[in-house]
C-alpha atoms as a PDB file:
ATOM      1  CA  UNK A   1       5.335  61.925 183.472  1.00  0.00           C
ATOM      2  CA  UNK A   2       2.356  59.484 184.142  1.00  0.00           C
ATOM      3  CA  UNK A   3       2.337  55.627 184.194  1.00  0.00           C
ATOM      4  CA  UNK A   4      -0.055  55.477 181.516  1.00  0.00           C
ATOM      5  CA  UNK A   5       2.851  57.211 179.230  1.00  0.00           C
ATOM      6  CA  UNK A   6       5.583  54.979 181.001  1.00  0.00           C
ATOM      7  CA  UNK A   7       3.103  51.776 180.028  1.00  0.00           C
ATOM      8  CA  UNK A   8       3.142  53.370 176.373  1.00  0.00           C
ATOM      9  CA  UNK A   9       6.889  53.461 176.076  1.00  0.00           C
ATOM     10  CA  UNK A  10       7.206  49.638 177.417  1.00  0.00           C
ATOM     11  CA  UNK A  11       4.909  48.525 175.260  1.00  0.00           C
ATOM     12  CA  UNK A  12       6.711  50.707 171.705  1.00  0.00           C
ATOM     13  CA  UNK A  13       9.889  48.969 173.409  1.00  0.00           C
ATOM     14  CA  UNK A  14       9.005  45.846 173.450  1.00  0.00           C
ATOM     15  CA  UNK A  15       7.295  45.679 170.146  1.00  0.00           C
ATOM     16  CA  UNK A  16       9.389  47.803 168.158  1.00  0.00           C
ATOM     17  CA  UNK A  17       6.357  48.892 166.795  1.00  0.00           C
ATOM     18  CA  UNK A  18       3.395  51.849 167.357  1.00  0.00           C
ATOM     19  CA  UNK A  19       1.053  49.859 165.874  1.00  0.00           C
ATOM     20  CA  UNK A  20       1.302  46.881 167.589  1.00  0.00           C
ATOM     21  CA  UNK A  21       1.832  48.585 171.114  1.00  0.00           C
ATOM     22  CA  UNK A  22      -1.411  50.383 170.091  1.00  0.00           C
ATOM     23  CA  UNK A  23      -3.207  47.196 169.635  1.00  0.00           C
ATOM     24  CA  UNK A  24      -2.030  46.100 172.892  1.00  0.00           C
ATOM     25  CA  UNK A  25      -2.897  49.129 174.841  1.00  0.00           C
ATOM     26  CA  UNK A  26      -6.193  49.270 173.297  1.00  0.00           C
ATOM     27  CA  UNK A  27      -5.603  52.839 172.113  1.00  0.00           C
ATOM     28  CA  UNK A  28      -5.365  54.734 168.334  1.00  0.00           C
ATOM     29  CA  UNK A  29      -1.679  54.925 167.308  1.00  0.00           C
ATOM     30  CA  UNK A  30      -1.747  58.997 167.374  1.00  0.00           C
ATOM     31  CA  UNK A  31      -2.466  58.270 171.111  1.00  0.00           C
ATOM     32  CA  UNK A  32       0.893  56.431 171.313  1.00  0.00           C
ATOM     33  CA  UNK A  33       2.894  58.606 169.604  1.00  0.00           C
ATOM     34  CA  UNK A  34       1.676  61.820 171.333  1.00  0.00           C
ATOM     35  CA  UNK A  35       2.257  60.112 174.512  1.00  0.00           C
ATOM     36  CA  UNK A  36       5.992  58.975 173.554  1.00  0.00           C
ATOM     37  CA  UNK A  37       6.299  62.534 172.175  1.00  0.00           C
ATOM     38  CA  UNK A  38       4.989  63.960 175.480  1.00  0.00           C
ATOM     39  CA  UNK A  39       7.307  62.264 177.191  1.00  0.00           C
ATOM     40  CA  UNK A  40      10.378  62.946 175.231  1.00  0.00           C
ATOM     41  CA  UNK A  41       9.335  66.421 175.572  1.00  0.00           C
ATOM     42  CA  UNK A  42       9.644  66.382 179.824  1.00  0.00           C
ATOM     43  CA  UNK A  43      12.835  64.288 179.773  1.00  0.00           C
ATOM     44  CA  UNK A  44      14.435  66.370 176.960  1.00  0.00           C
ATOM     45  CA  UNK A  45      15.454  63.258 174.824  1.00  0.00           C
ATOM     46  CA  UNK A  46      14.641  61.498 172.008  1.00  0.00           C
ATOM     47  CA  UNK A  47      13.377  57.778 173.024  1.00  0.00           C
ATOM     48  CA  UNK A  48      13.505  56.424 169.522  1.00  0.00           C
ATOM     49  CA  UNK A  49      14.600  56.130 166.086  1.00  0.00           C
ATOM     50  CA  UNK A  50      11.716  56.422 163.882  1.00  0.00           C
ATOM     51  CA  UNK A  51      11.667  55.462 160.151  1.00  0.00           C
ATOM     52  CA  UNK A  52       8.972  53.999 157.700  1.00  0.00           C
ATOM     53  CA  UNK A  53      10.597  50.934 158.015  1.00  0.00           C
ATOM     54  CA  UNK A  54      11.520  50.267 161.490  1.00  0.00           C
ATOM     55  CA  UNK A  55      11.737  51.572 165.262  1.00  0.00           C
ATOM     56  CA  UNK A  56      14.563  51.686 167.362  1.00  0.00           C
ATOM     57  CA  UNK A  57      15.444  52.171 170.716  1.00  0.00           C
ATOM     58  CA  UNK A  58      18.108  55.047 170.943  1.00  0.00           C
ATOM     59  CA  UNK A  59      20.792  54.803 173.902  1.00  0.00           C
ATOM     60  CA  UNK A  60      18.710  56.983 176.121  1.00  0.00           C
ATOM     61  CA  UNK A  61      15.638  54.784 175.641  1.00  0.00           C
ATOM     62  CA  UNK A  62      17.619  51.709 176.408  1.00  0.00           C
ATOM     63  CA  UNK A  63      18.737  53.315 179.773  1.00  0.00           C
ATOM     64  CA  UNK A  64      15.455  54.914 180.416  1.00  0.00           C
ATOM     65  CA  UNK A  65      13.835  51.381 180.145  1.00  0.00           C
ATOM     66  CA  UNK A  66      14.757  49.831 183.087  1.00  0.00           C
ATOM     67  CA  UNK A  67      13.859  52.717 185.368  1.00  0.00           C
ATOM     68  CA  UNK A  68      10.766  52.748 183.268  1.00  0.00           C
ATOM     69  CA  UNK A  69       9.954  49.059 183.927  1.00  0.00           C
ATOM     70  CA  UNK A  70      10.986  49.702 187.861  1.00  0.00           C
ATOM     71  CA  UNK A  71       8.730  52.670 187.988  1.00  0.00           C
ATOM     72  CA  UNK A  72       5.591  50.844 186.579  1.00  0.00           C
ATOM     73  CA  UNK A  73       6.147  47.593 188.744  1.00  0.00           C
ATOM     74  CA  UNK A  74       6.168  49.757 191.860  1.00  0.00           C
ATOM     75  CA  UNK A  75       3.578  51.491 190.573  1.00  0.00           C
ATOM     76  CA  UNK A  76       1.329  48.368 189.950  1.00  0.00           C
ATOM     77  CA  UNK A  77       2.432  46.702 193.320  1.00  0.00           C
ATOM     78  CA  UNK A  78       1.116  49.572 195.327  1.00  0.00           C
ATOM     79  CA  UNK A  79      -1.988  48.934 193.793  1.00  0.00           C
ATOM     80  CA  UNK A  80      -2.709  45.521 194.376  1.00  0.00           C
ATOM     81  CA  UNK A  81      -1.783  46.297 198.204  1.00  0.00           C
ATOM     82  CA  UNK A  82      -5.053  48.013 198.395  1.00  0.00           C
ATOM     83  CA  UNK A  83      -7.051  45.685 195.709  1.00  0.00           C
ATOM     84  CA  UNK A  84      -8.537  43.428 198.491  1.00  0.00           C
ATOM     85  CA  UNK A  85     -10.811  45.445 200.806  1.00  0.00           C
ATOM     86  CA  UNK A  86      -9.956  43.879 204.118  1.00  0.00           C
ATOM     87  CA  UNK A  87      -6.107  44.539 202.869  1.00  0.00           C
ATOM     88  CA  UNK A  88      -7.107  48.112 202.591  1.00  0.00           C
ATOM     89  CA  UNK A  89      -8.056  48.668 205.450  1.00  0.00           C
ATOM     90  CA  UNK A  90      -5.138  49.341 207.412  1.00  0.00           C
ATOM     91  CA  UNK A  91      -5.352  51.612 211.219  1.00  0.00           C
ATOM     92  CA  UNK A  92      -2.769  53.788 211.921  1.00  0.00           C
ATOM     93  CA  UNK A  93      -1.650  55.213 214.990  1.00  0.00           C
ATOM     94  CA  UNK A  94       0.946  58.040 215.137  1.00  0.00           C
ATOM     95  CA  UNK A  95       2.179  58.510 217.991  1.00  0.00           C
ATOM     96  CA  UNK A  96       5.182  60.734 218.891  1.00  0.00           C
ATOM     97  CA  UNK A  97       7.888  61.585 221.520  1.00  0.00           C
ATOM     98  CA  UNK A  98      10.829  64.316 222.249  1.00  0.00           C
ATOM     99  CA  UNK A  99      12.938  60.860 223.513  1.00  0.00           C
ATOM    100  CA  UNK A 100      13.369  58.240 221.398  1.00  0.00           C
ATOM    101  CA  UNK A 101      13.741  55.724 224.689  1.00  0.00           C
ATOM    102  CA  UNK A 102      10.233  56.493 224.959  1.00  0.00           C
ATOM    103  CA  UNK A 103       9.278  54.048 222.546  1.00  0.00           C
ATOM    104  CA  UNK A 104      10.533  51.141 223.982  1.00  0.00           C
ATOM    105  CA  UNK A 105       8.658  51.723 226.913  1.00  0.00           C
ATOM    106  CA  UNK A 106       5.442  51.045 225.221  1.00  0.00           C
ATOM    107  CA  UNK A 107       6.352  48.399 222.603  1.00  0.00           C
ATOM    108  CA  UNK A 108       4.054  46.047 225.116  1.00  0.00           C
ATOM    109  CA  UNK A 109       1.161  47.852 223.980  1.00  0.00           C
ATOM    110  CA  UNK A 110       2.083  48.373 220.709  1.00  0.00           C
ATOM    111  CA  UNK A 111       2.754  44.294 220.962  1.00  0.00           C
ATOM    112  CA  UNK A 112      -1.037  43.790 222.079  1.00  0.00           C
ATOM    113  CA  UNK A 113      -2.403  46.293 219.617  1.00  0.00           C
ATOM    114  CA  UNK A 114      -0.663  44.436 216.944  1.00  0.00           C
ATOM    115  CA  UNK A 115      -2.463  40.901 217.953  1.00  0.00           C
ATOM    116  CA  UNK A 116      -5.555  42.263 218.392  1.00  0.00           C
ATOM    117  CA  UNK A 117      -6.288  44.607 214.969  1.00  0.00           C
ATOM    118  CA  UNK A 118      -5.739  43.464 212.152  1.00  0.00           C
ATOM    119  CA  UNK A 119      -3.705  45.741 210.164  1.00  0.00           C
ATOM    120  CA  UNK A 120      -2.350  47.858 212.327  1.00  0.00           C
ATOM    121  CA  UNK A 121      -0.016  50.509 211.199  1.00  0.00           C
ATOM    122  CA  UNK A 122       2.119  52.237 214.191  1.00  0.00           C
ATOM    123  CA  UNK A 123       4.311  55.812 213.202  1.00  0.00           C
ATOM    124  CA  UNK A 124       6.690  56.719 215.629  1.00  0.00           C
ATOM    125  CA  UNK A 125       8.161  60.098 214.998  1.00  0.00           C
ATOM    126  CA  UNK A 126      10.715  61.694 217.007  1.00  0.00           C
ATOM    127  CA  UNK A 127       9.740  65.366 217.322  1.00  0.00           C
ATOM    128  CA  UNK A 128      11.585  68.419 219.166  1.00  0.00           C
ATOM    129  CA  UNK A 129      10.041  69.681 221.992  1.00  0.00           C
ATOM    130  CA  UNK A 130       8.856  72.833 220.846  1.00  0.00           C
ATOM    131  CA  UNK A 131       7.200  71.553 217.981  1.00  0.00           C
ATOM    132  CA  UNK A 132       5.206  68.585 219.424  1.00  0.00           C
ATOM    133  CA  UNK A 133       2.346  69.781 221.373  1.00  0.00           C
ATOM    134  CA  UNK A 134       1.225  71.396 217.424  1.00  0.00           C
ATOM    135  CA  UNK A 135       1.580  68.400 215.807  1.00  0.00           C
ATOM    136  CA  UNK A 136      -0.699  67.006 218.420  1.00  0.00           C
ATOM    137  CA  UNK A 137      -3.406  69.994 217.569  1.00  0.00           C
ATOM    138  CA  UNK A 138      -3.203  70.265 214.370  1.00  0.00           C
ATOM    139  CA  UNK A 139      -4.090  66.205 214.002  1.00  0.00           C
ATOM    140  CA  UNK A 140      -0.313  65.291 212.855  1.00  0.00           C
ATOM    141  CA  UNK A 141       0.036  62.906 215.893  1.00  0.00           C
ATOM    142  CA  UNK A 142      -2.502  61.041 218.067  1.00  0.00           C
ATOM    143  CA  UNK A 143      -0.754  60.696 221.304  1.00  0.00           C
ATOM    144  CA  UNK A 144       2.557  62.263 223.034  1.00  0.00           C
ATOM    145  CA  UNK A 145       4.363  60.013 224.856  1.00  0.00           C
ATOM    146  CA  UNK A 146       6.459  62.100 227.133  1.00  0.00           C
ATOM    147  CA  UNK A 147       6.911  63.835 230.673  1.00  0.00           C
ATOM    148  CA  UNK A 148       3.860  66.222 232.917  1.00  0.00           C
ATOM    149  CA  UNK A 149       4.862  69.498 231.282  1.00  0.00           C
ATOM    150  CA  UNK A 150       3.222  72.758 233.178  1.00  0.00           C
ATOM    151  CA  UNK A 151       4.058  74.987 230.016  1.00  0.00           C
ATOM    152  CA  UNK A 152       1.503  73.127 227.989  1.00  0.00           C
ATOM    153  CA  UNK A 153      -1.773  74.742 229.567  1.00  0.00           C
ATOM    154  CA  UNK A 154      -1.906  76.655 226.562  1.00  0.00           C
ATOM    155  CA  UNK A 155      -3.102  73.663 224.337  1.00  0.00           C
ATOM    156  CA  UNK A 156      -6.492  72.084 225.054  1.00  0.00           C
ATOM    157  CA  UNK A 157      -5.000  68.982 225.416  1.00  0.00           C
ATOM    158  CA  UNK A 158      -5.668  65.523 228.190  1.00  0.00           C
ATOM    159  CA  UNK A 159      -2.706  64.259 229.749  1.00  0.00           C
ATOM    160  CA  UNK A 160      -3.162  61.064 231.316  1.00  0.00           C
ATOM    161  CA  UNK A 161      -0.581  59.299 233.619  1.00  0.00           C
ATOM    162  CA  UNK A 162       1.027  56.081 233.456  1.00  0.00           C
ATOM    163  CA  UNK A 163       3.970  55.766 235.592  1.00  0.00           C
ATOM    164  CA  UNK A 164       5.608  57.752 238.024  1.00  0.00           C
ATOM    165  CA  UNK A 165       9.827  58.141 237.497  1.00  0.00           C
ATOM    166  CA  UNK A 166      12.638  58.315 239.823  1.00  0.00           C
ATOM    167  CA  UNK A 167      15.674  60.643 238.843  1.00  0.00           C
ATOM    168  CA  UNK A 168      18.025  59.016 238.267  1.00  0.00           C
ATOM    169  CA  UNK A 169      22.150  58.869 238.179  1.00  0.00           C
ATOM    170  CA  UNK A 170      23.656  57.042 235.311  1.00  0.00           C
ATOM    171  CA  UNK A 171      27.299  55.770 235.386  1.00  0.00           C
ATOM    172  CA  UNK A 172      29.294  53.189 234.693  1.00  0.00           C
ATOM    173  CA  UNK A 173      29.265  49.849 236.629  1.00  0.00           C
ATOM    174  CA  UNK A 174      32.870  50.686 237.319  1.00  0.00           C
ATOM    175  CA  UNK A 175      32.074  54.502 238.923  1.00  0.00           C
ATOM    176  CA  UNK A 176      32.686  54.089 242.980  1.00  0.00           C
ATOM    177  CA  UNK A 177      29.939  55.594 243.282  1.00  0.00           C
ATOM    178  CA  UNK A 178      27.927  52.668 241.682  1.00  0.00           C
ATOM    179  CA  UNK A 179      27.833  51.253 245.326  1.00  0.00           C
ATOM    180  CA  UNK A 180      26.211  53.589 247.182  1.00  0.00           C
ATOM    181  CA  UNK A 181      22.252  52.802 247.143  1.00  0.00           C
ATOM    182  CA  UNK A 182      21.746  57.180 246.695  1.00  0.00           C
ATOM    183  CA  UNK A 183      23.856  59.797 245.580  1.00  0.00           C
ATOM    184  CA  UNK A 184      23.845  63.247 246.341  1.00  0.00           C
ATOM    185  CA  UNK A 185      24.593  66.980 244.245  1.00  0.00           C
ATOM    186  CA  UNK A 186      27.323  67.177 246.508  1.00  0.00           C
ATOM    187  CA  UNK A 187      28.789  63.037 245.289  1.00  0.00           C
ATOM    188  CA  UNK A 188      28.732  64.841 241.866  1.00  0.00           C
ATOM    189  CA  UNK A 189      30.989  67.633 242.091  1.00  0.00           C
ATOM    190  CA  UNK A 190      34.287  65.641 241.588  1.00  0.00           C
ATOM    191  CA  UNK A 191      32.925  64.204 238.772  1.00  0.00           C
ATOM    192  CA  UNK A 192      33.229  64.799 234.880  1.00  0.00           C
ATOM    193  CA  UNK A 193      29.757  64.738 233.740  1.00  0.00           C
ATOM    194  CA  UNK A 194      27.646  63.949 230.308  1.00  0.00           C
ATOM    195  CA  UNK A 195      25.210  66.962 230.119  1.00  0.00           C
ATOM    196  CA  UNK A 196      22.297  66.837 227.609  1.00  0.00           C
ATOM    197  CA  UNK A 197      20.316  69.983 225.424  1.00  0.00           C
ATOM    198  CA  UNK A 198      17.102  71.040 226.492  1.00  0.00           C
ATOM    199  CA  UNK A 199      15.047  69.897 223.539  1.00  0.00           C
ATOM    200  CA  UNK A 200      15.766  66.197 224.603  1.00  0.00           C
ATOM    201  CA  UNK A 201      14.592  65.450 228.045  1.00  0.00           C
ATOM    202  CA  UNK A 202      11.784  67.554 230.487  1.00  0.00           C
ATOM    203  CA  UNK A 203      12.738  70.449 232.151  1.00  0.00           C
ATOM    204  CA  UNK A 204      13.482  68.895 235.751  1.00  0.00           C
ATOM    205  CA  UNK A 205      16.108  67.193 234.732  1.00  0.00           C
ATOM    206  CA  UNK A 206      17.559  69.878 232.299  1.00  0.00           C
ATOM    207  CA  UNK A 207      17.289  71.971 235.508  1.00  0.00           C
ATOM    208  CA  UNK A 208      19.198  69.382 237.166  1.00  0.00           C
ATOM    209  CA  UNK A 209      21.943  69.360 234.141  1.00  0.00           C
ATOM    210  CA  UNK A 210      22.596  72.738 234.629  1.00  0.00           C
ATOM    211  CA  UNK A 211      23.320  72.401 238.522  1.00  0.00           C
ATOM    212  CA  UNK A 212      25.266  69.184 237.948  1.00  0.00           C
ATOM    213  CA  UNK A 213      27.406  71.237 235.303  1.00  0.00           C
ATOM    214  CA  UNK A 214      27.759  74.293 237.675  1.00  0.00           C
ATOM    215  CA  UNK A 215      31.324  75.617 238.064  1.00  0.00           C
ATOM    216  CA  UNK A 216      32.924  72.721 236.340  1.00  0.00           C
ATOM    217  CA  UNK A 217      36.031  73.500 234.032  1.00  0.00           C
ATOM    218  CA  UNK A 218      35.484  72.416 230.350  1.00  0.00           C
ATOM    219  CA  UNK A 219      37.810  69.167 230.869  1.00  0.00           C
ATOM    220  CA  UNK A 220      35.022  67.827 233.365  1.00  0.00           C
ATOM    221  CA  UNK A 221      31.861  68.512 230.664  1.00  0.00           C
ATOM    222  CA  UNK A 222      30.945  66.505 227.551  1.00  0.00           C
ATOM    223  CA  UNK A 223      27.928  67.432 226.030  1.00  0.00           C
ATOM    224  CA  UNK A 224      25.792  65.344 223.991  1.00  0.00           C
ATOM    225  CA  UNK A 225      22.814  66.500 221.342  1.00  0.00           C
ATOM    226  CA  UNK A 226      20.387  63.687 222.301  1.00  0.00           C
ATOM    227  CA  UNK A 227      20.048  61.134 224.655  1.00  0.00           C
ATOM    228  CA  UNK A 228      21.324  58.019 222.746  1.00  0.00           C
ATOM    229  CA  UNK A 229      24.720  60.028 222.367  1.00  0.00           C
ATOM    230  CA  UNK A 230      24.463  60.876 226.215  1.00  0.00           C
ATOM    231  CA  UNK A 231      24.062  57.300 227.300  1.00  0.00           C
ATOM    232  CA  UNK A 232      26.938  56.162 224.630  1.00  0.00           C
ATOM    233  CA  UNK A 233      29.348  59.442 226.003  1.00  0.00           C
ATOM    234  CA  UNK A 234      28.242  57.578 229.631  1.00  0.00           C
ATOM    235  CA  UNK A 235      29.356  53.834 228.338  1.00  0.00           C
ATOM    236  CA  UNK A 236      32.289  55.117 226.909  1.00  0.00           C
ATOM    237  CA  UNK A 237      33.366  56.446 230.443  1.00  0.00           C
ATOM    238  CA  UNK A 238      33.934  60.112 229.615  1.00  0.00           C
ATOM    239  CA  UNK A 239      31.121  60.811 232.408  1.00  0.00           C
ATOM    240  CA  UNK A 240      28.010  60.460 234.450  1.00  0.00           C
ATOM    241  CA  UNK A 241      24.930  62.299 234.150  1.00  0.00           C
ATOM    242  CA  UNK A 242      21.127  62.463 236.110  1.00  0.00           C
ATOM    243  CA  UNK A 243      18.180  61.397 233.577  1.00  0.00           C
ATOM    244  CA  UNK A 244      14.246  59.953 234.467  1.00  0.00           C
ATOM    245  CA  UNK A 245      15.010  56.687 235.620  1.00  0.00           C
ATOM    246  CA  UNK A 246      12.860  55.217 232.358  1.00  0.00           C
ATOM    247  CA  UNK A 247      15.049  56.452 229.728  1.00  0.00           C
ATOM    248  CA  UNK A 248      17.627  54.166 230.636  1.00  0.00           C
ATOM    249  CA  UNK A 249      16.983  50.481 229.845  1.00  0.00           C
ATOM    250  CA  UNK A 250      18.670  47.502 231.697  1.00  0.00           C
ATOM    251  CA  UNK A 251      20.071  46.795 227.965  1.00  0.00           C
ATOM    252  CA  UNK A 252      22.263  49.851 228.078  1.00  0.00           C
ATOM    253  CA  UNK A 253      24.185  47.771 231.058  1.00  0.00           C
ATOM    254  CA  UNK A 254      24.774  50.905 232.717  1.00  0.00           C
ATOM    255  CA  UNK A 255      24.335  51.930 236.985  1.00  0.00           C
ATOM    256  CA  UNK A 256      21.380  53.676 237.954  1.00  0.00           C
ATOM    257  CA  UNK A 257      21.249  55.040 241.781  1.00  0.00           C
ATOM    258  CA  UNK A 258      18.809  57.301 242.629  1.00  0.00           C
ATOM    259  CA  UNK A 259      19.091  60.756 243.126  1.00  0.00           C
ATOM    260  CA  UNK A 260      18.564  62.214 246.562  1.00  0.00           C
ATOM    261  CA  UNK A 261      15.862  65.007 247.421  1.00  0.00           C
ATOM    262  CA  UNK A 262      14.370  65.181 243.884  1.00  0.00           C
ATOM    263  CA  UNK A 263      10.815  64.266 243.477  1.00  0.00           C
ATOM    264  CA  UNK A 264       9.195  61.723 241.180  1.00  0.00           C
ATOM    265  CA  UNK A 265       7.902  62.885 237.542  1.00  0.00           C
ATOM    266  CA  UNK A 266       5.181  61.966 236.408  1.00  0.00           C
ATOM    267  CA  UNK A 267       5.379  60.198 232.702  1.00  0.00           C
ATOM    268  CA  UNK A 268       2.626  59.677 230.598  1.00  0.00           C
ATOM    269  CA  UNK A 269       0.440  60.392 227.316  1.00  0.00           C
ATOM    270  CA  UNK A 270      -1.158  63.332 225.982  1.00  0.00           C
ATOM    271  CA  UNK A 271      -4.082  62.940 223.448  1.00  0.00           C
ATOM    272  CA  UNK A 272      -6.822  65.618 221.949  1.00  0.00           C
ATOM    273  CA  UNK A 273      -9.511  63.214 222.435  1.00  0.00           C
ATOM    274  CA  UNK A 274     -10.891  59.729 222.500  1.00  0.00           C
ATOM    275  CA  UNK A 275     -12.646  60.424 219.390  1.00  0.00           C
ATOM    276  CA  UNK A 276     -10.301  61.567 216.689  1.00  0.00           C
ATOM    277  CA  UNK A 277      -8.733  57.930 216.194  1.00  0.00           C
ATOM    278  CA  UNK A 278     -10.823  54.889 217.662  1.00  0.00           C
ATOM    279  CA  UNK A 279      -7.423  53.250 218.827  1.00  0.00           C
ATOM    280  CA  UNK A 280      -6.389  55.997 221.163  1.00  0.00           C
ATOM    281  CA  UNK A 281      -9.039  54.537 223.540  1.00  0.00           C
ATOM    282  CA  UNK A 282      -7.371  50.745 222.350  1.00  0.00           C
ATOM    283  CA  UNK A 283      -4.198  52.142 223.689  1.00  0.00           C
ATOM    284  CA  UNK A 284      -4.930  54.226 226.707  1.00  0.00           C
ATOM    285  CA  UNK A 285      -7.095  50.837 228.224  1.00  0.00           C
ATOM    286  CA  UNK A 286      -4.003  48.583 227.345  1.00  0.00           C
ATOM    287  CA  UNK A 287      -1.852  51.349 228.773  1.00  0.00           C
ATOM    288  CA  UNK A 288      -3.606  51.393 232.144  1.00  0.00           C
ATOM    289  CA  UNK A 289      -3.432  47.861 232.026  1.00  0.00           C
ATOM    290  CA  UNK A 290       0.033  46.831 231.246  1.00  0.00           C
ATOM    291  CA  UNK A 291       1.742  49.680 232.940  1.00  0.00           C
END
């Protein structure tokens, strides 16, 4: 099935007539009818009744018409999105992230990028952990937006740093132990706790859910299979849980005291090179600007 076919069909439809749809398609009436008969063929119906007197839409070409019409006007619209060259030329970014609260942290940049291109096209794409990094070689994504990672010496890839991030505990305003300015392992051992898979968050702090969930009967866990479920499980008061201090936004409304003795992680992009997409270098200057 092509649009030229679906145009052909329209055109018998609305004229009721080969001869006059070939006239208007500015093709030899054999062309129509093998095209209609081409088509009838792939959908395994017959499109219309056909004497020497007349033509006539049959009940499957009446409801094949409308998705006929829909098809073509799609068709036609993606088109004219590209007809003006300036419209045409749209620059995409992809850029992807094992956290999906990732991506709020750089809609300023994406903000700036936006005012200053014209056209440009951002993809966010959630990706699993294990997969990312070869979307990143392979030339499926531009930049990784996620954690310092010391298994990925195996890809020839740049990581540049943007922030460093405090561990974190996240609770409910309502926890007691929302007033304390740190807590400790030990604060957490009373406590029922959210706990998070390893394919959402870096390895510290999986590390960290493992010793938080240590020895704790199954009434005391909850586990969640991403991070937006984790911070809902943590709103809904079933528990607390330890996360980088930057996945957590001030619009979740939740407590965030730091952790004691755990170092800082460093959080920031990884990118093949300057020169596979012009607007890596757009984003990394912004990036080192704005954050």
């Amino acid at each position: 099935m092509n649009i030229f076919q679906l145009e052909c069909f329209i055109s018998v439809s609305d004229n009721l007539s080969f001869a006059r749809a070939s006239e208007e398609m500015h093709v030899s009436q054999p062309a129509i009818t093998m095209q209609i008969q081409s088509l009838e063929k792939e959908l395994g119906v017959k499109l219309f009744k056909r004497t020497t007197r007349l033509v006539k839409l049959t009940n499957e070409g009446l409801i094949f018409l409308n998705d006929a019409r829909n098809i073509v006007s799609i068709s036609k619209r993606a088109i004219r999105r590209f007809e003006s060259p300036d419209e045409g030329r749209l620059h995409f970014l992809s850029l992807g992230s094992y956290n999906l609260p990732n991506f709020l942290y750089i809609a300023p940049i994406l903000n700036h990028l936006n005012h200053d291109i014209n056209n440009f096209r951002p993809i966010l794409r959630f990706v699993p952990f294990r997969q990312i990094f070869r979307l990143l070689i392979d030339g499926d994504l531009d930049i990784i937006l996620g954690f310092k990672e010391n298994d990925t010496l195996n890809y020839k890839v740049n990581y540049l740093e943007l922030t460093k991030v405090n561990i974190v505990c996240v609770m409910s305003k309502d926890n007691p132990l929302s007033d304390l300015k740190e807590v400790s392992l030990t604060d957490l051992k009373k406590e029922s706790v959210v706990l998070c898979g390893p394919n959402s968050q870096r390895q510290d702090a999986t590390h960290l859910h493992s010793v938080i969930g240590e020895d704790k009967p199954v009434s005391k866990i909850c586990y969640a299979e991403n991070i937006e479920a984790l911070i809902t499980l943590i709103k809904a008061g079933l528990g607390i849980s330890v996360l980088p201090d930057n996945l957590v936004s001030e619009e979740f409304n939740l407590c965030k005291v730091p952790l004691k003795n755990t170092k800082k992680l460093s959080f920031g992009i990884y990118y093949k090179s300057i020169n596979d997409n012009p607007l890596i270098k757009n984003f990394i200057d912004l990036a080192k600007e704005l954050l």
